[in-house]
N, C-alpha and C. Protein backbone atom coordinates (compact mmCIF):
# COMPACT_ATOMS: atom_id res chain seq x y z
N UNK A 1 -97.66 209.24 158.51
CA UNK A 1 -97.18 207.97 158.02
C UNK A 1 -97.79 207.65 156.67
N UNK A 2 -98.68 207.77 156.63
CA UNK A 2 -99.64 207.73 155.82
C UNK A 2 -99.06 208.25 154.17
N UNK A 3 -98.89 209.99 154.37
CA UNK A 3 -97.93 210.45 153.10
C UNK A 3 -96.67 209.90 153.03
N UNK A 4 -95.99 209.52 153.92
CA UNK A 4 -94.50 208.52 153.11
C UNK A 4 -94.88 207.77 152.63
N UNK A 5 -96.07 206.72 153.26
CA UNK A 5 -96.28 205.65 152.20
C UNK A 5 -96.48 205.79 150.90
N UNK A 6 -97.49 206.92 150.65
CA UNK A 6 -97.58 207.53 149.09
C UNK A 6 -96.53 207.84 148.34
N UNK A 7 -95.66 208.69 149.13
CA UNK A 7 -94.25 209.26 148.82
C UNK A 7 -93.24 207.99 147.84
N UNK A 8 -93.04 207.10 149.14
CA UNK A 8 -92.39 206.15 149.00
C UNK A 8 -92.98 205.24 147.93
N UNK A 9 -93.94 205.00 147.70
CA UNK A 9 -95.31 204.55 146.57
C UNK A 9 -94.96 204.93 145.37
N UNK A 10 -95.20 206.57 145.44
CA UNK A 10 -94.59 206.92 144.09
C UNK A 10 -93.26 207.11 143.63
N UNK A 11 -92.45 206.47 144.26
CA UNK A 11 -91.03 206.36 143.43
C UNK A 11 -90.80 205.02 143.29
N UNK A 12 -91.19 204.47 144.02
CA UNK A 12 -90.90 202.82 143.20
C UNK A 12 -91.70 202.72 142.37
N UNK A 13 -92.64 203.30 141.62
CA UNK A 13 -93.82 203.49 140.52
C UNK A 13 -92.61 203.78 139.65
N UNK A 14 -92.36 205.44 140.07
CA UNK A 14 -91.95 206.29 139.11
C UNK A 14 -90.13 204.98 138.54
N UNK A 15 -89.31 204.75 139.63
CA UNK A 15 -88.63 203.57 139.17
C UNK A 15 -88.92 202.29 138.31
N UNK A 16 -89.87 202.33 138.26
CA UNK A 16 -90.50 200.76 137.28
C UNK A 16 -90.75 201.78 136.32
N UNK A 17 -91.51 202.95 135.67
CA UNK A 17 -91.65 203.55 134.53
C UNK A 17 -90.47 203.27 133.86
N UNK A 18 -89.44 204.07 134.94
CA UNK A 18 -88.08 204.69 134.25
C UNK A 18 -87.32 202.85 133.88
N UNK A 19 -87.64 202.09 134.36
CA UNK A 19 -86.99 201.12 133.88
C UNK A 19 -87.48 200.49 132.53
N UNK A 20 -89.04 200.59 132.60
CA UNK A 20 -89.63 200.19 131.37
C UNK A 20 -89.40 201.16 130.10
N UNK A 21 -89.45 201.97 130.65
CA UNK A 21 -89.00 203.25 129.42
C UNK A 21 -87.66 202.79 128.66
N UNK A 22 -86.59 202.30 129.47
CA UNK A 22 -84.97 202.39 129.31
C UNK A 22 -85.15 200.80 128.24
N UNK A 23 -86.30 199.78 128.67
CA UNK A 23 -86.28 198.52 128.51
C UNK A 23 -86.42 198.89 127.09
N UNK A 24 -87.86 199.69 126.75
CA UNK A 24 -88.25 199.93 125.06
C UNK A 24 -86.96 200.94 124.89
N UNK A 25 -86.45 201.45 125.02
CA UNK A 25 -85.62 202.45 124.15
C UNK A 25 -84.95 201.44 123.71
N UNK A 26 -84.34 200.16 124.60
CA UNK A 26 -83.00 199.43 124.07
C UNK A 26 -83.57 198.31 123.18
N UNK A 27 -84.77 198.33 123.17
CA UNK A 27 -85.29 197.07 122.32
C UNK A 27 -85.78 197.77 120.81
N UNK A 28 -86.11 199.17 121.39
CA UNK A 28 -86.34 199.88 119.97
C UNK A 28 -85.19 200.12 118.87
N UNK A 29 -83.51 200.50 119.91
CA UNK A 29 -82.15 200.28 119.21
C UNK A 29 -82.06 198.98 118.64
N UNK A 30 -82.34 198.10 119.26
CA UNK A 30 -81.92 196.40 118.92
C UNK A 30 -83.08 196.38 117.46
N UNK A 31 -83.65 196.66 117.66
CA UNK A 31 -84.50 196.67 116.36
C UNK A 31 -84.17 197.21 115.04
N UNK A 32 -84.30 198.71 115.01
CA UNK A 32 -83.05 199.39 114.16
C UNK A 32 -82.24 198.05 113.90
N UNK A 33 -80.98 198.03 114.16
CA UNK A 33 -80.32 197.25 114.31
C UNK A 33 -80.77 196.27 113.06
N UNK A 34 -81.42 195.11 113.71
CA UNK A 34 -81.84 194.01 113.55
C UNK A 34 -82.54 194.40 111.49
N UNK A 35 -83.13 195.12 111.81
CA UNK A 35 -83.70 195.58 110.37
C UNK A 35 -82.52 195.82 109.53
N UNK A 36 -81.72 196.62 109.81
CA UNK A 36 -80.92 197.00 108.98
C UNK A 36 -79.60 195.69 108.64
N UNK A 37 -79.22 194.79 109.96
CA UNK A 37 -78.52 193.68 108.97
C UNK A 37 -79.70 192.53 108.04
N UNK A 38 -80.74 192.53 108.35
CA UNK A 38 -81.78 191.74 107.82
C UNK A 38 -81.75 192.07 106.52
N UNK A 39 -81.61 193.58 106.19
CA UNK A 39 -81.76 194.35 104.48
C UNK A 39 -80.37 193.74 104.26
N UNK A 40 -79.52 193.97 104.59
CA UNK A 40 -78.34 193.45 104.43
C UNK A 40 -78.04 192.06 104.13
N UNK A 41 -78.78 191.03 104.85
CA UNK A 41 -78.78 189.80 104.48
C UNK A 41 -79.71 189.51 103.17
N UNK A 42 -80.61 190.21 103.20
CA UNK A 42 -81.39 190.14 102.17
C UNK A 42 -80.88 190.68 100.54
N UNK A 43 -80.06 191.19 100.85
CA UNK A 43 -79.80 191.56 99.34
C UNK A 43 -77.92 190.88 99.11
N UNK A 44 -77.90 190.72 99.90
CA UNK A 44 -76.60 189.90 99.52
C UNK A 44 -76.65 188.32 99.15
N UNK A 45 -77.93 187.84 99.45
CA UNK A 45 -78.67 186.11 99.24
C UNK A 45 -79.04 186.38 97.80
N UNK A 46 -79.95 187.57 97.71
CA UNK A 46 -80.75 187.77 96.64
C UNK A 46 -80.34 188.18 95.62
N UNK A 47 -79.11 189.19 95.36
CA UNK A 47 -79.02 189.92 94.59
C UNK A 47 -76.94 189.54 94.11
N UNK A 48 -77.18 190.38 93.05
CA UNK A 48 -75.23 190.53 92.97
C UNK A 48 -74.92 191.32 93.33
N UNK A 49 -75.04 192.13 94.12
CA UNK A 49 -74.22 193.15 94.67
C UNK A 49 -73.20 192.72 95.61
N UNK A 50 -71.86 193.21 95.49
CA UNK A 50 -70.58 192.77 96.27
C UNK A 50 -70.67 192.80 97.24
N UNK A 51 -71.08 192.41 98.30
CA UNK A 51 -71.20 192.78 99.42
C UNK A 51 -70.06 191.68 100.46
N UNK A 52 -69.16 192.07 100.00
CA UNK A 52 -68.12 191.07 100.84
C UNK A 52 -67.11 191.46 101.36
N UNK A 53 -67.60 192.53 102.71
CA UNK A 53 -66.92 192.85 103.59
C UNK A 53 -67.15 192.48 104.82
N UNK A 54 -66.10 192.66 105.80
CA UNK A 54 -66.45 191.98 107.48
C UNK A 54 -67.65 191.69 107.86
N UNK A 55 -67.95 192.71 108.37
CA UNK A 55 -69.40 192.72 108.65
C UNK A 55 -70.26 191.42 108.09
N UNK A 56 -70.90 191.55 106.92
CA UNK A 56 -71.64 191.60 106.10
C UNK A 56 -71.27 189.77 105.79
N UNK A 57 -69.85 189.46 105.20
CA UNK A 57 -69.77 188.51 105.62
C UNK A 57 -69.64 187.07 106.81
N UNK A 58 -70.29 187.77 107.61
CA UNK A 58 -70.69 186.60 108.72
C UNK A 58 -72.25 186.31 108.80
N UNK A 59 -73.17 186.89 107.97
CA UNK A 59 -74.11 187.08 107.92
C UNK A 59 -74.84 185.62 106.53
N UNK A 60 -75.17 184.88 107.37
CA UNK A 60 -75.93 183.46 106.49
C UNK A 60 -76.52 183.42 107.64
N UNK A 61 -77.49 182.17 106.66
CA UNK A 61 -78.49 181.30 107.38
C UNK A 61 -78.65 181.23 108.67
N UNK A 62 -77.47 180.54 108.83
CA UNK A 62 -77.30 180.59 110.73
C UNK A 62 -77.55 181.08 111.80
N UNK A 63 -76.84 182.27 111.17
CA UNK A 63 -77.23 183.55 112.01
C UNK A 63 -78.33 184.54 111.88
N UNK A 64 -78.97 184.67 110.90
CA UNK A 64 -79.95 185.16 111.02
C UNK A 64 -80.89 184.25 111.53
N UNK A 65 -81.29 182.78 111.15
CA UNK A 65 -82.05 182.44 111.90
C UNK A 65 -82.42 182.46 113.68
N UNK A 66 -81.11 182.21 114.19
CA UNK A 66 -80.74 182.37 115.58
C UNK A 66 -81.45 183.90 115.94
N UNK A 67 -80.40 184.55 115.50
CA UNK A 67 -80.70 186.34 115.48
C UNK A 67 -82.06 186.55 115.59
N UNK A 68 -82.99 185.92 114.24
CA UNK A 68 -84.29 186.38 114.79
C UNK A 68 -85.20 185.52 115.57
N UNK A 69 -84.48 184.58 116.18
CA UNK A 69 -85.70 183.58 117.41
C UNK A 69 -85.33 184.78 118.32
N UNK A 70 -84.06 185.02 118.94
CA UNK A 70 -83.43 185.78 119.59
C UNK A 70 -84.02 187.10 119.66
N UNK A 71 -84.59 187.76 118.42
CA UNK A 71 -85.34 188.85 118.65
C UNK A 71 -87.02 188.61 119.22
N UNK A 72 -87.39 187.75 118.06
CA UNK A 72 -88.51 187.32 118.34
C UNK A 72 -88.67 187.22 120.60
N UNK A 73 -87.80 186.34 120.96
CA UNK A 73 -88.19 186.28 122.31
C UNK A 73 -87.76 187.43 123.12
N UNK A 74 -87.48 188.57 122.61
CA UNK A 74 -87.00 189.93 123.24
C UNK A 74 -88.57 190.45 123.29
N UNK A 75 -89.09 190.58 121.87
CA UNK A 75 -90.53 191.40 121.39
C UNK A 75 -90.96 190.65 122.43
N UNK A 76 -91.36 189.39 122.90
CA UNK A 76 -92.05 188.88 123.64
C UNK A 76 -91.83 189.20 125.03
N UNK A 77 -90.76 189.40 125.60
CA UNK A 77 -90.22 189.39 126.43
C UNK A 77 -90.53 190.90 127.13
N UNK A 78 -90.61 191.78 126.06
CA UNK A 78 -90.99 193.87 126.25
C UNK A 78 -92.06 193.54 126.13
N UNK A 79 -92.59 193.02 125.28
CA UNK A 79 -94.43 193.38 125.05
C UNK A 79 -95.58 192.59 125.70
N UNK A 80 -95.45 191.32 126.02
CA UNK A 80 -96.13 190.45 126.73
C UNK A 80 -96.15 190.56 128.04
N UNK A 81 -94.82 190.86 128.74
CA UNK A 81 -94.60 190.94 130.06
C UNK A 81 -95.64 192.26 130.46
N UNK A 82 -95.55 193.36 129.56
CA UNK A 82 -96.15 194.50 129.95
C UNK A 82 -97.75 194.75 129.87
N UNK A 83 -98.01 193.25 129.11
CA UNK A 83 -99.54 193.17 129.13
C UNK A 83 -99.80 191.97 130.58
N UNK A 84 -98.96 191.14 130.53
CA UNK A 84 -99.65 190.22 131.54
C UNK A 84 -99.73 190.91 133.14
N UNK A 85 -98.55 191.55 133.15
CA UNK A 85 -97.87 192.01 134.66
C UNK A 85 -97.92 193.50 134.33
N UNK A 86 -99.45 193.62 134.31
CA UNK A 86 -99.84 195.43 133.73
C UNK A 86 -99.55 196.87 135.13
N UNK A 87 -100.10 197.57 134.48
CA UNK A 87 -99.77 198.83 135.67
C UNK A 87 -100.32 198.31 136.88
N UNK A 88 -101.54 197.91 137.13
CA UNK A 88 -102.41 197.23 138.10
C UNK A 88 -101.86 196.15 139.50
N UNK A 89 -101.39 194.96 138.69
CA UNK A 89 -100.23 194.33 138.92
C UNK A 89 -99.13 195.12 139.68
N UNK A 90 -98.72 195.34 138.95
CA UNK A 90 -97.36 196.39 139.62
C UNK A 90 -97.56 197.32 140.83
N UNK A 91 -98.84 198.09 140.67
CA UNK A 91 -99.26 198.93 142.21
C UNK A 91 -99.38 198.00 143.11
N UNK A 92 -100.54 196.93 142.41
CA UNK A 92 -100.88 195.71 143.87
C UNK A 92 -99.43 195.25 144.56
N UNK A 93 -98.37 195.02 143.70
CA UNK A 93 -97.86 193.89 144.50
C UNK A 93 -96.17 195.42 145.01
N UNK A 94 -96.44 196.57 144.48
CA UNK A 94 -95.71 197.15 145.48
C UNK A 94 -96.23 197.64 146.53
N UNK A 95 -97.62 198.12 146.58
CA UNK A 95 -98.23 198.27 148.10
C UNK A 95 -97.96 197.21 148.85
N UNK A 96 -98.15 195.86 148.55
CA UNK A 96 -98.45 194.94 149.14
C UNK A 96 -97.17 195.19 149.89
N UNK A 97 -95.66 195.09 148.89
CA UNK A 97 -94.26 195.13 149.47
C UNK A 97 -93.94 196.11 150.88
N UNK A 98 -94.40 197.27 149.93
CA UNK A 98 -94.36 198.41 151.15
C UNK A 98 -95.21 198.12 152.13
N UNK A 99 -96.21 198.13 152.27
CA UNK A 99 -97.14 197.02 154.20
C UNK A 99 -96.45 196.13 154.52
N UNK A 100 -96.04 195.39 154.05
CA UNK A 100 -94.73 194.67 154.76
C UNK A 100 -93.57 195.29 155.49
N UNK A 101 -93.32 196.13 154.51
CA UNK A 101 -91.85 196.75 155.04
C UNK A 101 -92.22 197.60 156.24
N UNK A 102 -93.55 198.41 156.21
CA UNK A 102 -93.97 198.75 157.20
C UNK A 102 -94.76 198.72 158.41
N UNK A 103 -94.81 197.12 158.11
CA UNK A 103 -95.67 196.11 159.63
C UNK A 103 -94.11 195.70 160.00
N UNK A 104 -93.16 195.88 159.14
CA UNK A 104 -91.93 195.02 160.37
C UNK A 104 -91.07 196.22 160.65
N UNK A 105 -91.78 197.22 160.25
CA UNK A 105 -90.13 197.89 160.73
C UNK A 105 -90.46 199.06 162.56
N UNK A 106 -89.99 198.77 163.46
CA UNK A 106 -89.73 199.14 165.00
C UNK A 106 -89.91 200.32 164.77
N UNK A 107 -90.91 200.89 165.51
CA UNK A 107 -91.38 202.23 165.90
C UNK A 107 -90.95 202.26 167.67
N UNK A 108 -89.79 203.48 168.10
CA UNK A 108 -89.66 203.37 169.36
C UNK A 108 -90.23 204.50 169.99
């Protein structure tokens, strides 16, 4: 009994990696991203260059401000969470889950 619990232990581990992993890859895309219309906003405020196509024109004040609270509480959201609610955290409170699951479940 004993090794399923481990068993079973290490894949809801190995599942929270793989989710945190998937979390930074998509926040690392959103970033990209985010940089590259930012240069974009930035030199079309700043500069004369034509920049007045689709894209490019929906891009003011507005929206970038929004855009980056919006990022801003993502960074917070990947990076804070993973310091407050650390690896530690995460073992404690899935052992804890799994002793539960296995004080209620009928042995016949």
């Amino acid at each position: 009994m004993e090794a399923k619990f481990n068993n079973n232990g290490e894949n809801e581990l190995q599942k929270l990696a793989s989710k945190k992993v998937l979390k930074l890859k998509s926040f690392y895309k959103y970033t990209f991203l985010y940089i590259i219309a930012l240069t974009l906003f930035i030199l079309k405020k700043y500069t004369d260059l034509p920049l007045h196509f689709f894209p490019v024109n929906w891009l003011n004040d507005v929206v970038m401000i929004i855009w980056s609270a919006v990022y801003v509480g993502t960074a917070i959201d990947v990076f804070v969470s993973f310091r407050i609610f650390g690896q530690e955290w995460e073992e404690r409170k899935l052992r804890n889950i799994l002793e539960k699951k296995n004080e209620t479940q009928k042995w016949e």
